[in-house]
Protein backbone atom coordinates (compact mmCIF):
# COMPACT_ATOMS: atom_id res chain seq x y z
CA UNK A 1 41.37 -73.90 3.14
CA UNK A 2 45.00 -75.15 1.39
CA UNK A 3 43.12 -77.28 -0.37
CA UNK A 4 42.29 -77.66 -4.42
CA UNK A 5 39.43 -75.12 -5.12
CA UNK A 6 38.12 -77.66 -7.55
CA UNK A 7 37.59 -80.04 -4.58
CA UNK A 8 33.93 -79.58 -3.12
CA UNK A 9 33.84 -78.78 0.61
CA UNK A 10 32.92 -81.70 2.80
CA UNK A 11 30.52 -79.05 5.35
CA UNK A 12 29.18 -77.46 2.41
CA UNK A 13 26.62 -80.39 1.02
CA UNK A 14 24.07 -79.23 -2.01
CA UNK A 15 24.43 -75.77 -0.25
CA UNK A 16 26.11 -73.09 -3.01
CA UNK A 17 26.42 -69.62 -2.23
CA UNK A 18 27.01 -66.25 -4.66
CA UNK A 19 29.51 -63.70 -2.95
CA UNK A 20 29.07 -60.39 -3.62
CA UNK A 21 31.74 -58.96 -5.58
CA UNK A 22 31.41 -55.79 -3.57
CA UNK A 23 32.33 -57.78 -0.69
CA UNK A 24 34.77 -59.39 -1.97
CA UNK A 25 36.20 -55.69 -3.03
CA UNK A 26 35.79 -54.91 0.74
CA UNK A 27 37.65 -57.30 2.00
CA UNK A 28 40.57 -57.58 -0.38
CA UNK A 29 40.54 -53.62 0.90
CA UNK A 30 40.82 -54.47 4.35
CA UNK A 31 43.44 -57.30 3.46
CA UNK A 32 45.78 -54.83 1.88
CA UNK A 33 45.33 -52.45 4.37
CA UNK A 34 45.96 -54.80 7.37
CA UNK A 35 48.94 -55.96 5.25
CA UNK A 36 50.63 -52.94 5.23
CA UNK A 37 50.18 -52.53 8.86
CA UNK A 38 51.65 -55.70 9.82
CA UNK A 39 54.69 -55.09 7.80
CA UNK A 40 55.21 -51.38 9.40
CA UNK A 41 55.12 -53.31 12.78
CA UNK A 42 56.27 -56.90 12.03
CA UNK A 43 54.46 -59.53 10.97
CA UNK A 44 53.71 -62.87 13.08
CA UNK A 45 54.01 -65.71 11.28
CA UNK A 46 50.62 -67.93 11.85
CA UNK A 47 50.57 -71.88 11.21
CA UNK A 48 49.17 -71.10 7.78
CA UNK A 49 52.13 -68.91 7.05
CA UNK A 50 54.74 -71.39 8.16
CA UNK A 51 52.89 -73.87 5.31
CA UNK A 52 52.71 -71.69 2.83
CA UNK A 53 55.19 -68.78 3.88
CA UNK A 54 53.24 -66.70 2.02
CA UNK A 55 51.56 -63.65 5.01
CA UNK A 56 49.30 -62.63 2.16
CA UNK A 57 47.29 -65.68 1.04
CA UNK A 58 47.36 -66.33 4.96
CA UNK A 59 45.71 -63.63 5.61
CA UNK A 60 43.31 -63.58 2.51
CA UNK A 61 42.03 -67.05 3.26
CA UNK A 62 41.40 -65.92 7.50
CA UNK A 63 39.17 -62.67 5.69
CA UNK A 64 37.57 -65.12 3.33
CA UNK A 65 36.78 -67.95 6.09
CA UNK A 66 35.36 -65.09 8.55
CA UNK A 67 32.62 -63.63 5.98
CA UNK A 68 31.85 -67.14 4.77
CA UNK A 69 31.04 -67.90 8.08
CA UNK A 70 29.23 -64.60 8.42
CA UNK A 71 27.11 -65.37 6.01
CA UNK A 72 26.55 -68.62 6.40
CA UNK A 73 25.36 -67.71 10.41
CA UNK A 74 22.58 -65.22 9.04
CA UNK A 75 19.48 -66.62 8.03
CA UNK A 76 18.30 -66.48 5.41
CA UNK A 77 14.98 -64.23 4.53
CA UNK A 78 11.71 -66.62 3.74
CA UNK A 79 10.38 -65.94 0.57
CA UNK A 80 7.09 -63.83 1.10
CA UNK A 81 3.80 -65.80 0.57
CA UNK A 82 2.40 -65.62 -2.30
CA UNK A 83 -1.66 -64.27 -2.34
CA UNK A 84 -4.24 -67.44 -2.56
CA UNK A 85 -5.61 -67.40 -5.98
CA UNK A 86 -8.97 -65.44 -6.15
CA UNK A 87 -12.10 -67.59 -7.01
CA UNK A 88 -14.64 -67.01 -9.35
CA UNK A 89 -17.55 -66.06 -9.11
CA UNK A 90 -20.39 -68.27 -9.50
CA UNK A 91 -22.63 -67.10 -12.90
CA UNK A 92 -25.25 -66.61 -10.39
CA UNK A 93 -23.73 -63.71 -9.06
CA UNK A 94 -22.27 -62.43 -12.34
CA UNK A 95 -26.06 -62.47 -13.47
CA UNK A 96 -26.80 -60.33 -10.01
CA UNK A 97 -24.26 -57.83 -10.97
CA UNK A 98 -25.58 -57.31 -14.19
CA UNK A 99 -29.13 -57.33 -13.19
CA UNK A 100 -28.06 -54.54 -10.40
CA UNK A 101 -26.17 -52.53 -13.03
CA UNK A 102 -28.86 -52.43 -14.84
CA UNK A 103 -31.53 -51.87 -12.36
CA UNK A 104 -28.91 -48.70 -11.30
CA UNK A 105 -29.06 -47.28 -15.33
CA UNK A 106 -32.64 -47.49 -15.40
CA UNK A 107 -32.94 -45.77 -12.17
CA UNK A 108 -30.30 -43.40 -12.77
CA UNK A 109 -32.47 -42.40 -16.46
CA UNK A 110 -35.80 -42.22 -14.46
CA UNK A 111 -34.09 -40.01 -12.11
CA UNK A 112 -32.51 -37.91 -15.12
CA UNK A 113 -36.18 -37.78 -16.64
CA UNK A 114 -38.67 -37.10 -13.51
CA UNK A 115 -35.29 -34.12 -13.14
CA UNK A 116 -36.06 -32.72 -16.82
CA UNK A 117 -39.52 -32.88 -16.07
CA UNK A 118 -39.34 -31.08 -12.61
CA UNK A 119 -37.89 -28.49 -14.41
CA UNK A 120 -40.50 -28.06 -17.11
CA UNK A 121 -42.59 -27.97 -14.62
CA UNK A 122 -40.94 -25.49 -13.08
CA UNK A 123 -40.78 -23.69 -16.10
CA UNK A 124 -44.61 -23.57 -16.58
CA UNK A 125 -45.79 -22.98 -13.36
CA UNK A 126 -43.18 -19.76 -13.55
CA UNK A 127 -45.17 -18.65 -16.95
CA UNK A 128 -48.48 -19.29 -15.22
CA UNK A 129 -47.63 -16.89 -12.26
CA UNK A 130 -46.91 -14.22 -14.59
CA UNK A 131 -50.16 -14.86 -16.40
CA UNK A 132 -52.02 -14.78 -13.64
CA UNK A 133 -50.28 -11.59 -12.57
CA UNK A 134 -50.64 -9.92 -15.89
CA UNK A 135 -54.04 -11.08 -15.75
CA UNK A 136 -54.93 -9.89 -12.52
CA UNK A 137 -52.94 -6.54 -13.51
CA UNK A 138 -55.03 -6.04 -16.53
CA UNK A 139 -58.45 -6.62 -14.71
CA UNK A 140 -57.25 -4.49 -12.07
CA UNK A 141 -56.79 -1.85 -14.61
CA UNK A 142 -60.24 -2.63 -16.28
CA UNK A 143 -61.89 -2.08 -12.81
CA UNK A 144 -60.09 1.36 -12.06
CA UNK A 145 -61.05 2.52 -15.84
CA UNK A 146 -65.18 0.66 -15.06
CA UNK A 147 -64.74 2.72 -12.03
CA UNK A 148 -63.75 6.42 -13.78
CA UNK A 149 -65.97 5.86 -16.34
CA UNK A 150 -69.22 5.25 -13.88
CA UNK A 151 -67.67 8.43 -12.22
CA UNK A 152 -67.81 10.62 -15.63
CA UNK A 153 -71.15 8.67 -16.33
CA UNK A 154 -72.45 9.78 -13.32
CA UNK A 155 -71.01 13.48 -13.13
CA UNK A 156 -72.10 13.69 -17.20
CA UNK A 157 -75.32 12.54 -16.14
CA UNK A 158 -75.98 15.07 -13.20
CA UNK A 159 -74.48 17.79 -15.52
CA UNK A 160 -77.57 17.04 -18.06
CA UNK A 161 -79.87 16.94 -15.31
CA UNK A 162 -78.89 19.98 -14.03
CA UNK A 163 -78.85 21.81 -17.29
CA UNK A 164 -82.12 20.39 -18.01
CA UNK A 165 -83.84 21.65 -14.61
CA UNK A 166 -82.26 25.10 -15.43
CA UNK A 167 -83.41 25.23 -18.99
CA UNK A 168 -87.25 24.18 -17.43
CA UNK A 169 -86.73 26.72 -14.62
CA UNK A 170 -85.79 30.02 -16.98
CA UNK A 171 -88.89 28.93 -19.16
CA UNK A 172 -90.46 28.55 -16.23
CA UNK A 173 -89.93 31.98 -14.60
CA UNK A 174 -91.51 34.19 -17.42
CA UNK A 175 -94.69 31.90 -16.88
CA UNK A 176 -94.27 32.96 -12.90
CA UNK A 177 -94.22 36.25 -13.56
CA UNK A 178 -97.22 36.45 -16.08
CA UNK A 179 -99.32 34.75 -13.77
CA UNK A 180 -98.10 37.17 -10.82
CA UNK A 181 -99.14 40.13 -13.04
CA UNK A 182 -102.39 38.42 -13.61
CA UNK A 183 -102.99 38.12 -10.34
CA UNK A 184 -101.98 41.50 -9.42
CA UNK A 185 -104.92 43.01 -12.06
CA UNK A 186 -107.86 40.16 -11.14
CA UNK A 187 -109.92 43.09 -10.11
CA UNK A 188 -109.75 44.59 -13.26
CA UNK A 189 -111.59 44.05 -17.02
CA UNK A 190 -112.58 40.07 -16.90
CA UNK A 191 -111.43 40.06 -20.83
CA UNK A 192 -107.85 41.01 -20.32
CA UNK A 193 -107.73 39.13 -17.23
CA UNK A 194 -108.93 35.57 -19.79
CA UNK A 195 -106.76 37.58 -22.40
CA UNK A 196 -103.72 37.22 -20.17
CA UNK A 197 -104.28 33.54 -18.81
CA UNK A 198 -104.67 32.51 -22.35
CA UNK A 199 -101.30 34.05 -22.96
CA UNK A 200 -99.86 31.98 -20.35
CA UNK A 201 -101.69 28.41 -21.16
CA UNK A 202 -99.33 29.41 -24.32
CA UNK A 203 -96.48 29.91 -23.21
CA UNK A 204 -96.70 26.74 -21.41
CA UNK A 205 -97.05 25.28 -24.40
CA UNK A 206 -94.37 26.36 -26.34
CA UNK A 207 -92.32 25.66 -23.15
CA UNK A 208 -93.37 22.32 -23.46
CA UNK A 209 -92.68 21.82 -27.27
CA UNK A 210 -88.99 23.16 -26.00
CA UNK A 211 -88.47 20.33 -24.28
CA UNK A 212 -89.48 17.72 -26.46
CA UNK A 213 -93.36 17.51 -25.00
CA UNK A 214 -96.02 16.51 -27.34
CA UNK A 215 -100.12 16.30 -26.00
CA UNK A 216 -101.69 12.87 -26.80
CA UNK A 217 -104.02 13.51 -29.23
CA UNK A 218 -107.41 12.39 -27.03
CA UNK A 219 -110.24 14.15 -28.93
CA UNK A 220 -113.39 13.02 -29.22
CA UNK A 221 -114.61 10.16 -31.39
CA UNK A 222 -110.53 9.12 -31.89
CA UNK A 223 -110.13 5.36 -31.70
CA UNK A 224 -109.02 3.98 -28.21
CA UNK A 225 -105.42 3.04 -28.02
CA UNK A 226 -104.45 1.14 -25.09
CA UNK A 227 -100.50 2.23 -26.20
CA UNK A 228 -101.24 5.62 -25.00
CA UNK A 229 -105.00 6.19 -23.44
CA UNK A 230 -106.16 4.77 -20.46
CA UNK A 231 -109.85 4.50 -19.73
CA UNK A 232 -111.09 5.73 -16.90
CA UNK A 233 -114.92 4.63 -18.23
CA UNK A 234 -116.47 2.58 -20.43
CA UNK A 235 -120.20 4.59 -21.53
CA UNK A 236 -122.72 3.34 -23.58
CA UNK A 237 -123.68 5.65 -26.08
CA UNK A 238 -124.22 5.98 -29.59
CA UNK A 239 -122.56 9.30 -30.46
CA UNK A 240 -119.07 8.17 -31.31
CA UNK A 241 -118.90 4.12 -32.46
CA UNK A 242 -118.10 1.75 -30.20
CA UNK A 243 -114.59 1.47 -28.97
CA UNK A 244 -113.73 5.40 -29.45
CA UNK A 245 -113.06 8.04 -27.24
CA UNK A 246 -115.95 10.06 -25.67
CA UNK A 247 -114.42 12.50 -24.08
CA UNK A 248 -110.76 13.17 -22.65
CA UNK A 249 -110.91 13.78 -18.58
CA UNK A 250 -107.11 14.35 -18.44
CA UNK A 251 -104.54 15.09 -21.26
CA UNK A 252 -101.44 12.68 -21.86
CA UNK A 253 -98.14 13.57 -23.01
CA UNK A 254 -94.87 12.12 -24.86
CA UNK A 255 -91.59 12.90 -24.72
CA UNK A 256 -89.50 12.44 -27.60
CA UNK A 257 -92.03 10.28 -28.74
CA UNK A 258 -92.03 8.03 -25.19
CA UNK A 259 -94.90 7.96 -22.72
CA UNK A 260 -94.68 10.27 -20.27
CA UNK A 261 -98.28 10.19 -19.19
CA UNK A 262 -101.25 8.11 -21.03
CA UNK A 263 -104.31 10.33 -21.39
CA UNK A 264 -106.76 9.17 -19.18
CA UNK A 265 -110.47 9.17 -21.47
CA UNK A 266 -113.90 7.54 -21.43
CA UNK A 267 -114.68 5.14 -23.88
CA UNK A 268 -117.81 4.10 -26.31
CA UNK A 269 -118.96 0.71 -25.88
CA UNK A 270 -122.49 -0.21 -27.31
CA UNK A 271 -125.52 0.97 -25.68
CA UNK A 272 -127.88 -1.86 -24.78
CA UNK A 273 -130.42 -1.18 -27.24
CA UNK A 274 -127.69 -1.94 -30.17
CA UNK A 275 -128.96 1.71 -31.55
């Protein structure tokens, strides 16, 4: 410890070793302060003391000797391991990687896609409801206004009917009451009696021409029309040609020029002896 500090220590070997100077500080502070106590209460010389008669260094060197050894007793921390290098990959799993990466984007897309198309589909089957339902509203309307219309068609219909029975009936009831009166005076003068059903025959007429009646014209030696007579009999005769009326057995009658009833006649044919 007396020794040259240029002389290498004999226990030390290869072995060097950094002091802190904070330690060193530390202990120079402890030095001082153990110096001053000693002096308050007497200092005892040591053997290093009576060689050097210096209590200072003495004491220095015993502070320096105990935290060399201090140090020198802890161990020392192993360095921590270093991580094993990482191997690379073979290209054969590189080229999986890639392939899955790209297998992931393509399914990822189709996923974006069948997405965009769920939702135009979506979309159109929203627009077709409300077709259908505008549709079904309309025809529902179309079958309420079918369904008033048949109603007024119907009501407009009886309406006509019934003016058209009361228009017959009030034509009618003058005719009634002739025929009544004519009744009521049978016993009297045959002439006025034919006078007065004459009378009536025409007013029946004229009734008739009211309402849109016309006779068939069926007279005698007219050409047969199977449009509006129908023959009762076919009569050889050579009075009227062949093919015309005879005679008429019942009259026929239009309305508004449509068949109400075909007059019902006997017809010409040839007579066997061509004459």
């Amino acid at each position: 410890m007396g020794s040259d500090p240029e002389e290498p220590d004999a226990g030390a070997g290869d072995l060097s070793i950094d002091i802190d100077p904070e330690l060193i500080a530390a202990a120079m502070s402890a030095v001082d302060s153990r110096v001053g106590k000693k002096k308050k209460r007497g200092f005892a010389p040591s053997r290093l003391t009576e060689e050097t008669g210096d209590p200072v260094t003495v004491d220095l060197e015993l502070e320096v000797e105990r935290s060399h050894a201090a140090m020198t007793a802890a161990p020392l921390p192993e360095p921590a391991p270093r991580p094993a290098p990482r191997a690379a990959p073979p290209p054969e799993a590189d080229d999986e990687r890639r392939l899955a990466v790209l297998r992931l984007r393509e399914t990822t897309d189709r996923l974006r896609r069948v997405e965009a198309e769920l939702v135009r589909t979506s979309e159109a089957r929203d627009a077709l409801d409300r077709q259908v339902r505008e549709l079904r509203e309309a025809a529902q309307r179309v079958q309420n206004d079918a369904e008033q219309a048949r109603i007024r068609a119907r009501r407009d219909r009886e309406e006509i009917e019934r003016g058209a029975e009361e228009k017959v009936l009030r034509g009618l009831l003058d005719i009634v009451e002739n025929v009544e009166r004519g009744v009521a005076h049978a016993d009297a003068d045959p002439a006025r009696v034919l006078a007065g059903l004459n009378m009536i025959a025409e007013q029946f007429r004229m009734l008739l021409r009211r309402l849109g009646v016309e006779r068939i014209e069926a007279a005698p030696g007219t050409l047969f029309d199977p449009a509006q007579h129908e023959a009762l009999l076919h009569l050889p005769t050579g009075d009227v040609l062949p093919g015309c009326i005879v005679n008429e057995v019942a009259a026929g009658f239009l309305l508004r020029g449509r068949l109400m009833r075909p007059a019902r006649v006997v017809v010409a044919t040839t007579p066997p002896d061509g004459k």
